[in-house]
C-alpha atoms as a PDB file:
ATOM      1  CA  UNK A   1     120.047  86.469  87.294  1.00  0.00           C
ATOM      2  CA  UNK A   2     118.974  86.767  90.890  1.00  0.00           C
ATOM      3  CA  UNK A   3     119.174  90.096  92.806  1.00  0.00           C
ATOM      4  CA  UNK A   4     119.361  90.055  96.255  1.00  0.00           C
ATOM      5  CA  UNK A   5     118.189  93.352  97.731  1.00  0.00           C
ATOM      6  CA  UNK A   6     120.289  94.105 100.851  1.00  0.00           C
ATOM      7  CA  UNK A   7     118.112  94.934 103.939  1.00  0.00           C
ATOM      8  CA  UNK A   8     118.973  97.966 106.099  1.00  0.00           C
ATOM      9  CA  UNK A   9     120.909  98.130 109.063  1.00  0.00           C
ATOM     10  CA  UNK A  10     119.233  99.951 111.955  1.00  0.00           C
ATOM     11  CA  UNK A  11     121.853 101.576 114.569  1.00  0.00           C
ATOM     12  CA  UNK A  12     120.192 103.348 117.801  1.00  0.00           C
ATOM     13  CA  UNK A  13     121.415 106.608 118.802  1.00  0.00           C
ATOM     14  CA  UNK A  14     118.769 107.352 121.402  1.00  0.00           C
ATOM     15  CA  UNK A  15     120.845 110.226 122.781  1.00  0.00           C
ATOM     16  CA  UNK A  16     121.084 112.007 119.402  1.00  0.00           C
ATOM     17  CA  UNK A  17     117.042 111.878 119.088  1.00  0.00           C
ATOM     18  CA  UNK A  18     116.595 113.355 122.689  1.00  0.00           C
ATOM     19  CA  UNK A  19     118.998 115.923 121.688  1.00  0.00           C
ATOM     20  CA  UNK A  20     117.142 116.343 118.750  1.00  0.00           C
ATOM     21  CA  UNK A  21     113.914 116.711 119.928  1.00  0.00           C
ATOM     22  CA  UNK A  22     114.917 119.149 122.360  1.00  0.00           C
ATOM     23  CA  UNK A  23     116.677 121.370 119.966  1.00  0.00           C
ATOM     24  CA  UNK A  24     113.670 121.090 117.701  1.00  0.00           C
ATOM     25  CA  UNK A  25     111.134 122.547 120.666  1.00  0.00           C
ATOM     26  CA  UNK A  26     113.534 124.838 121.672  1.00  0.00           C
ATOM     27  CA  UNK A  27     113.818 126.152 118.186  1.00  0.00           C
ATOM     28  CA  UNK A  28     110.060 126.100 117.386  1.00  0.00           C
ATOM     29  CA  UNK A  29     108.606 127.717 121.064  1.00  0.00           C
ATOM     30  CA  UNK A  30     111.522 129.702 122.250  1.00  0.00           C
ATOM     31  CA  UNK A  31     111.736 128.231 125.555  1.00  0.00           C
ATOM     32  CA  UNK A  32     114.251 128.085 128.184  1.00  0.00           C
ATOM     33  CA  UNK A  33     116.083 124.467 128.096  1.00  0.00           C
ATOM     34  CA  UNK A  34     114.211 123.765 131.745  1.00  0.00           C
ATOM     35  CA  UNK A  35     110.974 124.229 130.472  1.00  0.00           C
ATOM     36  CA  UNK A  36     111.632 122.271 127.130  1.00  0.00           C
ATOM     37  CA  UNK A  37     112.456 119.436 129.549  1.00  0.00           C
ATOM     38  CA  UNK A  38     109.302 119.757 131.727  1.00  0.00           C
ATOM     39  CA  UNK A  39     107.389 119.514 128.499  1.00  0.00           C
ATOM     40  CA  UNK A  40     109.271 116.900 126.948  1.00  0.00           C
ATOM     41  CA  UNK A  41     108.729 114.617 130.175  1.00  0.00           C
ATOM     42  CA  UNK A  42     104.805 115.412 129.820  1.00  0.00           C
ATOM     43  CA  UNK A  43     105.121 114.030 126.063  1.00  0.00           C
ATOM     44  CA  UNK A  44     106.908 110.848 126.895  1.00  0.00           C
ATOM     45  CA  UNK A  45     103.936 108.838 128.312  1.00  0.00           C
ATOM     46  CA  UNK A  46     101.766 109.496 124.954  1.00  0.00           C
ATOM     47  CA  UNK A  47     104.628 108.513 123.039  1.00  0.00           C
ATOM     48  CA  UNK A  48     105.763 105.444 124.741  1.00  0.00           C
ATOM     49  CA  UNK A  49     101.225 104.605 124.374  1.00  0.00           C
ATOM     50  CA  UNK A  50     101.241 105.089 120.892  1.00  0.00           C
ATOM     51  CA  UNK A  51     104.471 103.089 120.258  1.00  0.00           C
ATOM     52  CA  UNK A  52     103.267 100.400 122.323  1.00  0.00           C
ATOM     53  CA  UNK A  53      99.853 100.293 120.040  1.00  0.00           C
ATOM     54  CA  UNK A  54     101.468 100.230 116.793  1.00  0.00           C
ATOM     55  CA  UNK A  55     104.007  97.109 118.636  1.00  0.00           C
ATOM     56  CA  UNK A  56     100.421  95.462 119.467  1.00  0.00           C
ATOM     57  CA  UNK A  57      98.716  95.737 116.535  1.00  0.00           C
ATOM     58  CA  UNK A  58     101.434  94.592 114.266  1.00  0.00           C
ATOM     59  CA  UNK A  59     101.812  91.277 116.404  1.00  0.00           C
ATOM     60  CA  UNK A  60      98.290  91.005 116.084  1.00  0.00           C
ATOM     61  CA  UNK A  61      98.623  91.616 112.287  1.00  0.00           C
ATOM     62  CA  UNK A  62      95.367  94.012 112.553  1.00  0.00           C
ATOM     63  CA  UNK A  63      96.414  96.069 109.350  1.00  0.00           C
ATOM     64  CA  UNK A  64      93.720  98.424 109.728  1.00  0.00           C
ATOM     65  CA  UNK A  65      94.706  99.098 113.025  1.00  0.00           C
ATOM     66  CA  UNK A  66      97.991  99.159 112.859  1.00  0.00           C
ATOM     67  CA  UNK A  67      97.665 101.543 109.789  1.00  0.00           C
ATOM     68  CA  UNK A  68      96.320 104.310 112.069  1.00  0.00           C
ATOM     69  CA  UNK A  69      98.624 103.608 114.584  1.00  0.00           C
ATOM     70  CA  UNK A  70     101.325 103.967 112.868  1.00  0.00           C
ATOM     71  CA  UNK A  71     100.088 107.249 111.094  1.00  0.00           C
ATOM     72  CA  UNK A  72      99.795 108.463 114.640  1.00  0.00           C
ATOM     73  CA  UNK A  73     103.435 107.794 116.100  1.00  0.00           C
ATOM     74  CA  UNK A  74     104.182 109.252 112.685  1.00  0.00           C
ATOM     75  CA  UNK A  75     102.699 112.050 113.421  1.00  0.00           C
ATOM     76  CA  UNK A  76     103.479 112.081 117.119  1.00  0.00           C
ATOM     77  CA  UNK A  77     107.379 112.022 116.201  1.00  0.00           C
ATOM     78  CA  UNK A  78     107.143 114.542 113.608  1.00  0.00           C
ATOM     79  CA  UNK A  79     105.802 116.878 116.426  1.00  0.00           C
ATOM     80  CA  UNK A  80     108.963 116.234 118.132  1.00  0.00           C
ATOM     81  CA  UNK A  81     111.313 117.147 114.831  1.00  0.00           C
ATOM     82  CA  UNK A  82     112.315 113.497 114.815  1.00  0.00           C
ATOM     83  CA  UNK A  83     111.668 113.330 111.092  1.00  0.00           C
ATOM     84  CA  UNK A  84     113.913 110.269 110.569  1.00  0.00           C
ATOM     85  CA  UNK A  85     111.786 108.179 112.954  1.00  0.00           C
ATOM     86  CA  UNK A  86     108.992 109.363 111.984  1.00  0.00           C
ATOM     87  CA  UNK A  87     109.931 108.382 108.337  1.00  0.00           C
ATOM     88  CA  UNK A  88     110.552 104.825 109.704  1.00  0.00           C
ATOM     89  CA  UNK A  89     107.049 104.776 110.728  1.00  0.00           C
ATOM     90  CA  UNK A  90     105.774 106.296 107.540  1.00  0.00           C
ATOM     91  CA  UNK A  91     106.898 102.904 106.019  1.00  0.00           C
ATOM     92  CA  UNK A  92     105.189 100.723 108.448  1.00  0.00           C
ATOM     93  CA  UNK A  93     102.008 102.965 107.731  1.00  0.00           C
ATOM     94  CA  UNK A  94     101.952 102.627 104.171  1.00  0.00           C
ATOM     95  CA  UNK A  95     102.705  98.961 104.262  1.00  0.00           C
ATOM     96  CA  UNK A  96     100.285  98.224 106.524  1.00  0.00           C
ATOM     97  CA  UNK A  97      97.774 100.245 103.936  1.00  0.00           C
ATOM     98  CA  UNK A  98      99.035  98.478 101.252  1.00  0.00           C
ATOM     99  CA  UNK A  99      98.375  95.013 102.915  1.00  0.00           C
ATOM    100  CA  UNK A 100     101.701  94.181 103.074  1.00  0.00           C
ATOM    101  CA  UNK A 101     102.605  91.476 105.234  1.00  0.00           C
ATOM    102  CA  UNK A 102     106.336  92.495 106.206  1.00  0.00           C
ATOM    103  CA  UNK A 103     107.446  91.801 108.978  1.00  0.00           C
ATOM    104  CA  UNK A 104     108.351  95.349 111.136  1.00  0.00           C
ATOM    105  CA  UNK A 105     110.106  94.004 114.020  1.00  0.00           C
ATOM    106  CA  UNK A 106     113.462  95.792 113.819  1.00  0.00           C
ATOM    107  CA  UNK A 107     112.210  98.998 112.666  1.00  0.00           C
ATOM    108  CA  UNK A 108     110.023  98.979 116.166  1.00  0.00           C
ATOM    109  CA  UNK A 109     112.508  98.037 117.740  1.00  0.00           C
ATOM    110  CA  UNK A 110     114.865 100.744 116.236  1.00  0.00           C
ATOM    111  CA  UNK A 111     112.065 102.954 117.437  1.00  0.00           C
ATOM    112  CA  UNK A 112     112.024 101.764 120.755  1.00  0.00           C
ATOM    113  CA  UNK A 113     115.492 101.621 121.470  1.00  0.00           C
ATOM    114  CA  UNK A 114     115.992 105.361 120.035  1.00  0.00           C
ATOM    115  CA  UNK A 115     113.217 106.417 121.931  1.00  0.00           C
ATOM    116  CA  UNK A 116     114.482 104.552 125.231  1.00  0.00           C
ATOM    117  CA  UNK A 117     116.192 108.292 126.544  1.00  0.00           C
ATOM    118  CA  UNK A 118     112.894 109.680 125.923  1.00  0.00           C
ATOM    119  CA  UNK A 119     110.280 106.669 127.362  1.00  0.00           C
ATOM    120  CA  UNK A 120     112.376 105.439 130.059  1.00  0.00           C
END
C-alpha cells in the first residue's frame, strides 16, 4: 500500500503578520503605535537582507550556509512575535542541518509574500 503524504498549502496574509508584529512590539516595549512604526520601518531592511540570504543560499544549495541563515531569519522573525514564520524557517534550518535536499521554494516564497507589507 502506497501513502501519499499531502503537502501543505501556504496562503499569504501579509497584512495579518504586520498587524502582528506591531501588536507584538507594542505589547513587549509599551510604545505609542507611531513609534512602533518608526521602529518597525528601521527593522525592515535587515529583514528583507536576511531573507534574501537564506533565498541565495538555498539556490546555491550551500547547506551550511543556508543553515545559519535560516537560523537567523528564524530568529529575526521571532523578534518580531511572528512565531508562525519563524516556525516555517525553523524547518528550512533543520533540513538544511540535516542535509536534506528539499526543495524550499514555496515556503520562501510564503515568507516573502507575508513579509511583502513589511519589506516593501
Amino acid at each position: 500500500m502506497t501513502t501519499i503524504k499531502k503537502q501543505k498549502t501556504y496562503t499569504a496574509t501579509p497584512d495579518k503578520f504586520k498587524q502582528q508584529a506591531h501588536a507584538y512590539l507594542k505589547a513587549q516595549l509599551s510604545m505609542e503605535d507611531e513609534r512602533i512604526s518608526q521602529m518597525l520601518a528601521a527593522l525592515t531592511q535587515p529583514l528583507a537582507d536576511t531573507l534574501k540570504t537564506v533565498e541565495a543560499d538555498h539556490a546555491a544549495q550551500n547547506i551550511a550556509e543556508l543553515t545559519l541563515s535560516a537560523h537567523s531569519l528564524k530568529g529575526a522573525l521571532l523578534n518580531l512575535g511572528l512565531n508562525e514564520l519563524a516556525q516555517i524557517a525553523l524547518v528550512i534550518e533543520q533540513s538544511a542541518k540535516t542535509n536534506d535536499q528539499k526543495t524550499h521554494h514555496k515556503r520562501l516564497a510564503f515568507i516573502r509574500d507575508n513579509l511583502s507589507s513589511l519589506i516593501q
